[in-house]
PDB file of N, CA and C in Angstrom:
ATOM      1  N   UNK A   1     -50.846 105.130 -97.994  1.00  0.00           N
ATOM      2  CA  UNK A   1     -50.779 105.643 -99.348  1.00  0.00           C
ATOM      3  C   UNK A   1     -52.062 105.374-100.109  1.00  0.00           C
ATOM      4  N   UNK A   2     -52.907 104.400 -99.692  1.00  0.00           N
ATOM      5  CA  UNK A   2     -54.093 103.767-100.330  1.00  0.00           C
ATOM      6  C   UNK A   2     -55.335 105.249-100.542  1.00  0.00           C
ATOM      7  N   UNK A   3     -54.821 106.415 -99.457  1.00  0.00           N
ATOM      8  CA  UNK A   3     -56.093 107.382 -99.436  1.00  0.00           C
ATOM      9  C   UNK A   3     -55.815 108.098-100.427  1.00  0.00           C
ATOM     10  N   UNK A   4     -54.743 108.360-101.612  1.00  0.00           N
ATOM     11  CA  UNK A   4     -54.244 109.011-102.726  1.00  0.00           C
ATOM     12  C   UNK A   4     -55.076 108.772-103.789  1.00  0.00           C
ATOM     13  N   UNK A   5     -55.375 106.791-104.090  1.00  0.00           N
ATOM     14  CA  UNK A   5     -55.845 106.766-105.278  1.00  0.00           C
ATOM     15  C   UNK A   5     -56.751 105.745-105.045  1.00  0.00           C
ATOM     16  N   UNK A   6     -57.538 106.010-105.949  1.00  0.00           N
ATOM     17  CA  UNK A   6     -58.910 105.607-105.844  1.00  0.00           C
ATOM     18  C   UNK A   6     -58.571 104.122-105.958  1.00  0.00           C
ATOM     19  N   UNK A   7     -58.139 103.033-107.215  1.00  0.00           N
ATOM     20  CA  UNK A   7     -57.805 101.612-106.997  1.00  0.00           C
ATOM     21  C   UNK A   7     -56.389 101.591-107.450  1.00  0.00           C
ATOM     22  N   UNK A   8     -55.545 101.247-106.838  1.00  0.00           N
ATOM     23  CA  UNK A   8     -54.083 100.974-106.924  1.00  0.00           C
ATOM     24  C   UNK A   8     -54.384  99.739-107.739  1.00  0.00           C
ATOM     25  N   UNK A   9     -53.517 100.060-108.814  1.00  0.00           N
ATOM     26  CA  UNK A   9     -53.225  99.167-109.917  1.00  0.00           C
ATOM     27  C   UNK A   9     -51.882  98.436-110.093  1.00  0.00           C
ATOM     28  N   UNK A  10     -50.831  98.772-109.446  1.00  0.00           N
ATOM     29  CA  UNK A  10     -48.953  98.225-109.519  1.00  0.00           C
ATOM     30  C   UNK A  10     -48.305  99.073-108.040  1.00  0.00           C
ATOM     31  N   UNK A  11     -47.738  97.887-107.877  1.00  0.00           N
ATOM     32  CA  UNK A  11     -46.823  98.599-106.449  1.00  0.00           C
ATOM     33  C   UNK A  11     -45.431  98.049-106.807  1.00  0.00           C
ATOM     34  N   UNK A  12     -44.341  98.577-107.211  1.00  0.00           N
ATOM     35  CA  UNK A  12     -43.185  98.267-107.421  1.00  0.00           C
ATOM     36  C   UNK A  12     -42.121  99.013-106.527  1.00  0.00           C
ATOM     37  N   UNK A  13     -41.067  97.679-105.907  1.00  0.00           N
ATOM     38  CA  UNK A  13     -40.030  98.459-105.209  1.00  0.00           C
ATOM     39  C   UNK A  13     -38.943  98.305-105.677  1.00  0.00           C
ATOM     40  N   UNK A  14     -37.542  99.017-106.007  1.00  0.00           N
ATOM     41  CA  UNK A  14     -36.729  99.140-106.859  1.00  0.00           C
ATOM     42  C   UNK A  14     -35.928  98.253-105.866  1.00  0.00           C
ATOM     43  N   UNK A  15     -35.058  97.409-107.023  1.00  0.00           N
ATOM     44  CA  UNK A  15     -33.719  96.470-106.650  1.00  0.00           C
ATOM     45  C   UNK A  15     -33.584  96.736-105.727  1.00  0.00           C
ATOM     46  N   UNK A  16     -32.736  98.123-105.337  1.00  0.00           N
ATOM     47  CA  UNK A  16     -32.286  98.209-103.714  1.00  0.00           C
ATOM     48  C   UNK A  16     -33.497  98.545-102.605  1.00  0.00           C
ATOM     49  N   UNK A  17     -34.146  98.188-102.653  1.00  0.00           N
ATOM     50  CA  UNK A  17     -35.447  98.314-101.894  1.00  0.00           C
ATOM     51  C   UNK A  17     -35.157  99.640-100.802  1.00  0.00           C
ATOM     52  N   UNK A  18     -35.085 100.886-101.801  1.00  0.00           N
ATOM     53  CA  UNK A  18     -35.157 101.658-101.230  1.00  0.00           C
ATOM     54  C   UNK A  18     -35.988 102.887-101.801  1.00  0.00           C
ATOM     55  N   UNK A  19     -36.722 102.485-102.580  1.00  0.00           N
ATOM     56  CA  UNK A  19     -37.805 103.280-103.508  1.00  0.00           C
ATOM     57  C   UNK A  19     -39.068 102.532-103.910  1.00  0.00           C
ATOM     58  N   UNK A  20     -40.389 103.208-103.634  1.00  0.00           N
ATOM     59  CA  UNK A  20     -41.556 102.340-103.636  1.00  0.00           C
ATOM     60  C   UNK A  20     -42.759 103.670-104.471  1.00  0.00           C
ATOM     61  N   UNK A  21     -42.930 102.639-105.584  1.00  0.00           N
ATOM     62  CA  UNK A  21     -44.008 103.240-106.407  1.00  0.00           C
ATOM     63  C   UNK A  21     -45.641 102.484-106.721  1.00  0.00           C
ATOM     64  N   UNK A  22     -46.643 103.222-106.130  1.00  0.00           N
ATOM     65  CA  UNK A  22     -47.651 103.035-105.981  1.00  0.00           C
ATOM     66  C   UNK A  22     -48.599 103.995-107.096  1.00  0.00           C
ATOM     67  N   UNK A  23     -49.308 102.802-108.297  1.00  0.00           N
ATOM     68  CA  UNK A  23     -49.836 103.451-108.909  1.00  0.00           C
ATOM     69  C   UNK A  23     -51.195 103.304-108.874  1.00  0.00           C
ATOM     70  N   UNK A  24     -52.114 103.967-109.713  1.00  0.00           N
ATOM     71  CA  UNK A  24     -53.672 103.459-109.690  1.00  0.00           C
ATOM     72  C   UNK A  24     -54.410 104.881-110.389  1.00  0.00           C
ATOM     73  N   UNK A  25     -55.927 104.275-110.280  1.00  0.00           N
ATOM     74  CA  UNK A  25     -56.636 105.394-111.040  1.00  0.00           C
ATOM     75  C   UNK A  25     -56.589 106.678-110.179  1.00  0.00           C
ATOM     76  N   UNK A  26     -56.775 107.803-111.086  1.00  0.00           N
ATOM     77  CA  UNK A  26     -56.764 108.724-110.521  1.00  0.00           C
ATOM     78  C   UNK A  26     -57.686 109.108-109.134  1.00  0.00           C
ATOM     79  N   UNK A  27     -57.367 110.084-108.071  1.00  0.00           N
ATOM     80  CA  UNK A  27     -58.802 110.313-107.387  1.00  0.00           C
ATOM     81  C   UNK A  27     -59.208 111.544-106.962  1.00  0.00           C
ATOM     82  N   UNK A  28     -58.651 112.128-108.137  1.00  0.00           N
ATOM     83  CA  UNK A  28     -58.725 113.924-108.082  1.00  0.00           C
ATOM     84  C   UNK A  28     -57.789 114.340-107.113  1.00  0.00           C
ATOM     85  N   UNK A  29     -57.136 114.144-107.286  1.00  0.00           N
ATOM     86  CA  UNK A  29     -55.267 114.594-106.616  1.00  0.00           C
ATOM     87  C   UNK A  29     -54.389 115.375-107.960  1.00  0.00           C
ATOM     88  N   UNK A  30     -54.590 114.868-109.091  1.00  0.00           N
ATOM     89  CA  UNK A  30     -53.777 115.550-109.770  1.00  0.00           C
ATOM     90  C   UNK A  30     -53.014 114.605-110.223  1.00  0.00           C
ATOM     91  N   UNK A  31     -52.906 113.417-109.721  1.00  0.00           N
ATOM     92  CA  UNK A  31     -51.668 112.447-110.496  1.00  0.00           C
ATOM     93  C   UNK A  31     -52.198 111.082-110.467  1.00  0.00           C
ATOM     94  N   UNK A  32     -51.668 109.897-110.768  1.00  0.00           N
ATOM     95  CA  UNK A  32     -52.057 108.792-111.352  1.00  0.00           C
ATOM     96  C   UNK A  32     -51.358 107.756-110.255  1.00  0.00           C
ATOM     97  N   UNK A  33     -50.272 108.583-109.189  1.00  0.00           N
ATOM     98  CA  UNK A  33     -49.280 107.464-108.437  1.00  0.00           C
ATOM     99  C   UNK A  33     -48.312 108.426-107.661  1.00  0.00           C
ATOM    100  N   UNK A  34     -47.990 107.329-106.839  1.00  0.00           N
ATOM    101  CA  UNK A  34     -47.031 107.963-105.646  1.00  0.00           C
ATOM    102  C   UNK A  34     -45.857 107.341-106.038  1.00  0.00           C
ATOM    103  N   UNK A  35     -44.742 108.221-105.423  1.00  0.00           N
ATOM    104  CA  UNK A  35     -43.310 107.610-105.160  1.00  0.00           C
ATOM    105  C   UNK A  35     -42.785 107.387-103.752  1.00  0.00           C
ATOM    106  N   UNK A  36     -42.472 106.653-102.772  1.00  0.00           N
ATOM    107  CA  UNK A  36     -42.163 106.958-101.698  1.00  0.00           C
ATOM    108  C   UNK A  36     -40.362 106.473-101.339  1.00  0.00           C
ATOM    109  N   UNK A  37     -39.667 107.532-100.742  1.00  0.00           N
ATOM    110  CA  UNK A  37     -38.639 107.340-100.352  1.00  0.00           C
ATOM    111  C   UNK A  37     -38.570 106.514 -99.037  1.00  0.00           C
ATOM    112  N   UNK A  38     -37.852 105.086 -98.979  1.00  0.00           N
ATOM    113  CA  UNK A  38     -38.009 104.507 -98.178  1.00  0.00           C
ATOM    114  C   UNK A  38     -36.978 104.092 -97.074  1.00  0.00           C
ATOM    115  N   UNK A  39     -36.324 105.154 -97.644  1.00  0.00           N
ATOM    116  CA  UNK A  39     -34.457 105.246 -96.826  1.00  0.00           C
ATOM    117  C   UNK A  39     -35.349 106.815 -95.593  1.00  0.00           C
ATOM    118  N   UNK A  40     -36.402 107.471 -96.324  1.00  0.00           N
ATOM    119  CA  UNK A  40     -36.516 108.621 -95.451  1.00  0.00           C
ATOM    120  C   UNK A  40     -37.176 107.944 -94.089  1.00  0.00           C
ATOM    121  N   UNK A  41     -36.715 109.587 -92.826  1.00  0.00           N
ATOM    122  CA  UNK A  41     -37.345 108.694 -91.369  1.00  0.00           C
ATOM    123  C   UNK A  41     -38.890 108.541 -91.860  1.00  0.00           C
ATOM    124  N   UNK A  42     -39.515 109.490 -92.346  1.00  0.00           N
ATOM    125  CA  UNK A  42     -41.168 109.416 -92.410  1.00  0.00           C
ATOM    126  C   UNK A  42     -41.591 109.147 -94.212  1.00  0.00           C
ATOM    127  N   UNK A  43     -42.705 108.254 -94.202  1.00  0.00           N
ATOM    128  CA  UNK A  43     -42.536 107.389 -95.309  1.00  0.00           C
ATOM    129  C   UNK A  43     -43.779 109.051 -96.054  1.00  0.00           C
ATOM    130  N   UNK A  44     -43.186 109.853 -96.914  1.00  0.00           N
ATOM    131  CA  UNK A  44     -43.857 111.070 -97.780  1.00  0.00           C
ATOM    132  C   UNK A  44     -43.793 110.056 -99.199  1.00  0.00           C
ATOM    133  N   UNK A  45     -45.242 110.465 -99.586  1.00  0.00           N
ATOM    134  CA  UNK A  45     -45.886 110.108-100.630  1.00  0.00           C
ATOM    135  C   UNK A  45     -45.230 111.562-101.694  1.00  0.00           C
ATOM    136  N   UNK A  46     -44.758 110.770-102.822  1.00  0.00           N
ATOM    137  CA  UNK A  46     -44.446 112.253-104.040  1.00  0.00           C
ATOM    138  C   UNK A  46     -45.208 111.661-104.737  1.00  0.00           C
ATOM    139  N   UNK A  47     -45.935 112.735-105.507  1.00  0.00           N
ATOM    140  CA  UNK A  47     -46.388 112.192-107.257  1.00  0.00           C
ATOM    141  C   UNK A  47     -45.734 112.206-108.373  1.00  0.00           C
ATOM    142  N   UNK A  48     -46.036 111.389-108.559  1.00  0.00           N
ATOM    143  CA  UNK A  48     -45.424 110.953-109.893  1.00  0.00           C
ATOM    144  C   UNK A  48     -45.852 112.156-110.610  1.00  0.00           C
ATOM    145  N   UNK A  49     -44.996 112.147-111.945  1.00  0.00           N
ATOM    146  CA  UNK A  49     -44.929 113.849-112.531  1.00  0.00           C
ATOM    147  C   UNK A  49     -46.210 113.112-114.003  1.00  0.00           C
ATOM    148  N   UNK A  50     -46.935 112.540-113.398  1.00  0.00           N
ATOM    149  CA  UNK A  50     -48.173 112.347-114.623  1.00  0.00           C
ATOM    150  C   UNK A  50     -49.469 113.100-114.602  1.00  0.00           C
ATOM    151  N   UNK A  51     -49.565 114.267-113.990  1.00  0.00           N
ATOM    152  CA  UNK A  51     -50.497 115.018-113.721  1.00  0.00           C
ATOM    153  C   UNK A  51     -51.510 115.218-115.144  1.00  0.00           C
ATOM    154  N   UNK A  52     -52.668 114.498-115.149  1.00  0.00           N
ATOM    155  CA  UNK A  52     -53.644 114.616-116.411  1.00  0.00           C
ATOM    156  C   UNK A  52     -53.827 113.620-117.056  1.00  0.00           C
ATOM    157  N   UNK A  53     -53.293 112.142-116.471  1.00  0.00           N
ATOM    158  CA  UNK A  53     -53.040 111.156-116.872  1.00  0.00           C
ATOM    159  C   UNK A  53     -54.127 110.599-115.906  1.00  0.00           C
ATOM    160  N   UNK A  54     -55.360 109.455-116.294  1.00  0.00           N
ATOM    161  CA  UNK A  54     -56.523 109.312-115.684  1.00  0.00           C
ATOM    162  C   UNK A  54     -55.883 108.277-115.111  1.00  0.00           C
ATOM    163  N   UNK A  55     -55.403 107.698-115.177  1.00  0.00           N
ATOM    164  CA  UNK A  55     -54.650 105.680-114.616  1.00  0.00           C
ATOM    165  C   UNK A  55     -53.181 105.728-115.300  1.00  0.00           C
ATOM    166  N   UNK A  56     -52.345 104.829-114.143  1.00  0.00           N
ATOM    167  CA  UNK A  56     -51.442 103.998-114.699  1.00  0.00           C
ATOM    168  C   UNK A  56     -52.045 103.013-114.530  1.00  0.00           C
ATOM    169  N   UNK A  57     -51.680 101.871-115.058  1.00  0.00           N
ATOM    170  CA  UNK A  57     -51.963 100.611-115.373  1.00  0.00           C
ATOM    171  C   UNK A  57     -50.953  99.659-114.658  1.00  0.00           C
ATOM    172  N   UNK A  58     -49.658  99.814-114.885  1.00  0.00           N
ATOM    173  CA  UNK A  58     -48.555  99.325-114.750  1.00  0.00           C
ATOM    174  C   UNK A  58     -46.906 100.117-114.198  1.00  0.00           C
ATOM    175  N   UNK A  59     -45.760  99.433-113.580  1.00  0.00           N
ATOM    176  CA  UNK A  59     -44.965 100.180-113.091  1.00  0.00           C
ATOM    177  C   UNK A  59     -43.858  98.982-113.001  1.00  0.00           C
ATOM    178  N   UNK A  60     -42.609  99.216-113.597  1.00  0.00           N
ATOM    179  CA  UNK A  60     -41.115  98.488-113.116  1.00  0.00           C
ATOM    180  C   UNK A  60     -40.147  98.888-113.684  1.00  0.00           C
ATOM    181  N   UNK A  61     -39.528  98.739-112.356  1.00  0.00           N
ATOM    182  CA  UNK A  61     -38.063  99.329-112.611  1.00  0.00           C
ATOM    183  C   UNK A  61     -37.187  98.551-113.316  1.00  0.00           C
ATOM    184  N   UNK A  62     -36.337  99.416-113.458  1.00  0.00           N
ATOM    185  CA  UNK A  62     -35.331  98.755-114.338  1.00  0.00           C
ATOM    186  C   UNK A  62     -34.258  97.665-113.749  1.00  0.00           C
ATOM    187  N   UNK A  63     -33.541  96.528-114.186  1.00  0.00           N
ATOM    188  CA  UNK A  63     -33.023  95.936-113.570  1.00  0.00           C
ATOM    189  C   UNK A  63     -31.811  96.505-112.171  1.00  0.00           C
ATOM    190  N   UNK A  64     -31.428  97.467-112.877  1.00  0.00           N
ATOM    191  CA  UNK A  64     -30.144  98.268-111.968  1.00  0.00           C
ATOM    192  C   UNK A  64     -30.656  99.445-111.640  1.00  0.00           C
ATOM    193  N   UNK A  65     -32.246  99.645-111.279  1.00  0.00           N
ATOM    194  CA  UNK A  65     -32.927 100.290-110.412  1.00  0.00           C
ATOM    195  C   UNK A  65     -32.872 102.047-110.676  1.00  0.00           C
ATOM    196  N   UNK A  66     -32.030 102.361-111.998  1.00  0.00           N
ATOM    197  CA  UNK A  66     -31.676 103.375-112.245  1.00  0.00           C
ATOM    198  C   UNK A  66     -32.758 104.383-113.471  1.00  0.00           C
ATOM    199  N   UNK A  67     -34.164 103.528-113.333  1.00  0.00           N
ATOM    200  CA  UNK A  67     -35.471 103.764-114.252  1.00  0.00           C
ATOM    201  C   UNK A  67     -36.825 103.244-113.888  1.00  0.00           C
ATOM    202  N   UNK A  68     -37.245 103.921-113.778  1.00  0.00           N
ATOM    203  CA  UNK A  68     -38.516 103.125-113.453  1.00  0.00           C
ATOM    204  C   UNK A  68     -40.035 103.502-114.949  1.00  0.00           C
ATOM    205  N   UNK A  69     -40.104 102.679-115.499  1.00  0.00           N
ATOM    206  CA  UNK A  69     -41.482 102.852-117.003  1.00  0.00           C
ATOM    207  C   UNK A  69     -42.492 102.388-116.535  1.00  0.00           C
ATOM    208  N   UNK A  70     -43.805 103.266-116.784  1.00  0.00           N
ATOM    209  CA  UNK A  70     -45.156 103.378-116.646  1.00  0.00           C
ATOM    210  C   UNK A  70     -45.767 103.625-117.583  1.00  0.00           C
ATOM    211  N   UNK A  71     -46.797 102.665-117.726  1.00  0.00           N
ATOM    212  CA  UNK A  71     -47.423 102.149-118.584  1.00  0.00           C
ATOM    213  C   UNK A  71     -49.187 102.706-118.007  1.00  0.00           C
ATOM    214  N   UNK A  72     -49.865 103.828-118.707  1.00  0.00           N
ATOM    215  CA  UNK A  72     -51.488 103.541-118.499  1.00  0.00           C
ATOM    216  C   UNK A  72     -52.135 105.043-119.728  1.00  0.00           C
ATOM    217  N   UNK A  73     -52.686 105.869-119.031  1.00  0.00           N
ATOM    218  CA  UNK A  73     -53.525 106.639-119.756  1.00  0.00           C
ATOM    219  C   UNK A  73     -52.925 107.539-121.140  1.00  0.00           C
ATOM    220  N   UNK A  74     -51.966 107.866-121.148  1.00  0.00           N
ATOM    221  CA  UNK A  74     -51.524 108.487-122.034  1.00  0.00           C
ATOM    222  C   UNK A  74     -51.667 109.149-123.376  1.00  0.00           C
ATOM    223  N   UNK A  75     -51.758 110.115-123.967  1.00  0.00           N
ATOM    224  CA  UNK A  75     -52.365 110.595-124.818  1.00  0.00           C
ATOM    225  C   UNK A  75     -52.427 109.757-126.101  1.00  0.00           C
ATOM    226  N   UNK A  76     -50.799 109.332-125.963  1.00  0.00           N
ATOM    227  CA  UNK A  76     -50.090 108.788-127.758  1.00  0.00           C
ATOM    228  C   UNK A  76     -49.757 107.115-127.631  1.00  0.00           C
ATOM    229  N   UNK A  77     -50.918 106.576-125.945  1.00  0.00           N
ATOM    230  CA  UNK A  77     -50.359 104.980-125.429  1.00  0.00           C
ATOM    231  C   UNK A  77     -49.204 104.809-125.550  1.00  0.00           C
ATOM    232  N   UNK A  78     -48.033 105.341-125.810  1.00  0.00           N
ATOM    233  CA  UNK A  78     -46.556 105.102-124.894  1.00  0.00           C
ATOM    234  C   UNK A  78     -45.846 104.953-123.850  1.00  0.00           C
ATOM    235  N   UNK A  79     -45.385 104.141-123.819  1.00  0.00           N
ATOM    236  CA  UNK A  79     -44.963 104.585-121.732  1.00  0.00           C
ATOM    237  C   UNK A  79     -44.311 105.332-121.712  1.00  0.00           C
ATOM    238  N   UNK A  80     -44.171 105.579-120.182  1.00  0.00           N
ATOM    239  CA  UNK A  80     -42.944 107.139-119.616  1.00  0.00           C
ATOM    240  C   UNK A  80     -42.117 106.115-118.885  1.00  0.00           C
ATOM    241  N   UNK A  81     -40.992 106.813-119.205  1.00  0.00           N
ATOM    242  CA  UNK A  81     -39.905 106.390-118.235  1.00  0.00           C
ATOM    243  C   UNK A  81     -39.561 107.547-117.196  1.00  0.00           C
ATOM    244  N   UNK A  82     -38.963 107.041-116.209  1.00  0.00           N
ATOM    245  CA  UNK A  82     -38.933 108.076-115.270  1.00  0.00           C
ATOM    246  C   UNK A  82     -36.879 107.381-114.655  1.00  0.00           C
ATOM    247  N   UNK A  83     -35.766 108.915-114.422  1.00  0.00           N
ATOM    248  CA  UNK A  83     -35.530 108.733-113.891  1.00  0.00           C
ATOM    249  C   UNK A  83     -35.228 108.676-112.380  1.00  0.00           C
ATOM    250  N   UNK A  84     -34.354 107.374-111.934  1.00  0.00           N
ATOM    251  CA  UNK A  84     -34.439 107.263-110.303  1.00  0.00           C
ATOM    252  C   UNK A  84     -34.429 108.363-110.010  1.00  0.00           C
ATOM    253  N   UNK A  85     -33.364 109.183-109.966  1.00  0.00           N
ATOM    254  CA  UNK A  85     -32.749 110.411-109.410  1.00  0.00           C
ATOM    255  C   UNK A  85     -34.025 111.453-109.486  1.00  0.00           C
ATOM    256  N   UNK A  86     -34.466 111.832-110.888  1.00  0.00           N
ATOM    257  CA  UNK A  86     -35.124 112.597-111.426  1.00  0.00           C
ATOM    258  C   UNK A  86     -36.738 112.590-109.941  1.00  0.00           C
ATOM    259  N   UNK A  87     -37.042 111.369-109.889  1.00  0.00           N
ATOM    260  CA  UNK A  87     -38.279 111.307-109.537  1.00  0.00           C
ATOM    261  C   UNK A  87     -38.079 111.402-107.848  1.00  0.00           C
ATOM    262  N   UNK A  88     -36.919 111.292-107.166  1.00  0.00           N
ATOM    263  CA  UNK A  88     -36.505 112.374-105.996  1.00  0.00           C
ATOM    264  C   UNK A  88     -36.013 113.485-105.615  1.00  0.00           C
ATOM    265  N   UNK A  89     -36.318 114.402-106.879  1.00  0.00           N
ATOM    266  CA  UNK A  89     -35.536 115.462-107.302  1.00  0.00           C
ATOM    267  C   UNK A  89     -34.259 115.754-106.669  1.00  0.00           C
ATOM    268  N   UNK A  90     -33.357 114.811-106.656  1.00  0.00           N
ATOM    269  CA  UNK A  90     -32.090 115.225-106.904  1.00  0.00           C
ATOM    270  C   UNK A  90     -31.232 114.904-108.379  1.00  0.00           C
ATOM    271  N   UNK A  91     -30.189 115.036-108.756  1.00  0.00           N
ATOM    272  CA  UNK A  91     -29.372 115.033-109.390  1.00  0.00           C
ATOM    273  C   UNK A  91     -29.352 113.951-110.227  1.00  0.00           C
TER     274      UNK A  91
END
């Protein structure tokens, strides 16, 4: 996952250690961080839906693994929350 972004800045894996988010500066990919499903047979890198965002900075999930907030470039410095579901596009 390291060939995505230029310096990985937060690697967080959710409670059930079955979701792994890798963030860092951008490296002309289009996004700021990966998501990887870690229940799948082959470990696919998704991006995170921050496309235009130069860095995350930061990444953790929520205690009951059902959120994950990122913290870096942002227009208005707010974080994004992201949900679980949402950010494996299912349901």
């Amino acid at each position: 996952m390291r060939h995505e972004l230029a310096e990985p800045t937060a690697f967080a894996i959710d409670p059930t250690g079955t979701i792994a988010v890798l963030t860092g500066t951008d490296a002309g990919y289009g996004h700021a961080g990966v998501v990887v499903d870690l229940t799948a047979a082959a470990l696919t890198p998704i991006p995170l839906p921050t496309e235009g965002v130069p860095f995350l900075s930061d990444a953790a999930w929520s205690p009951d693994g059902s959120t994950l907030a990122v913290v870096g470039g942002f227009a208005d410095g707010a974080p994004r929350t992201f949900s679980r579901h949402g950010l494996l596009g299912s349901p």
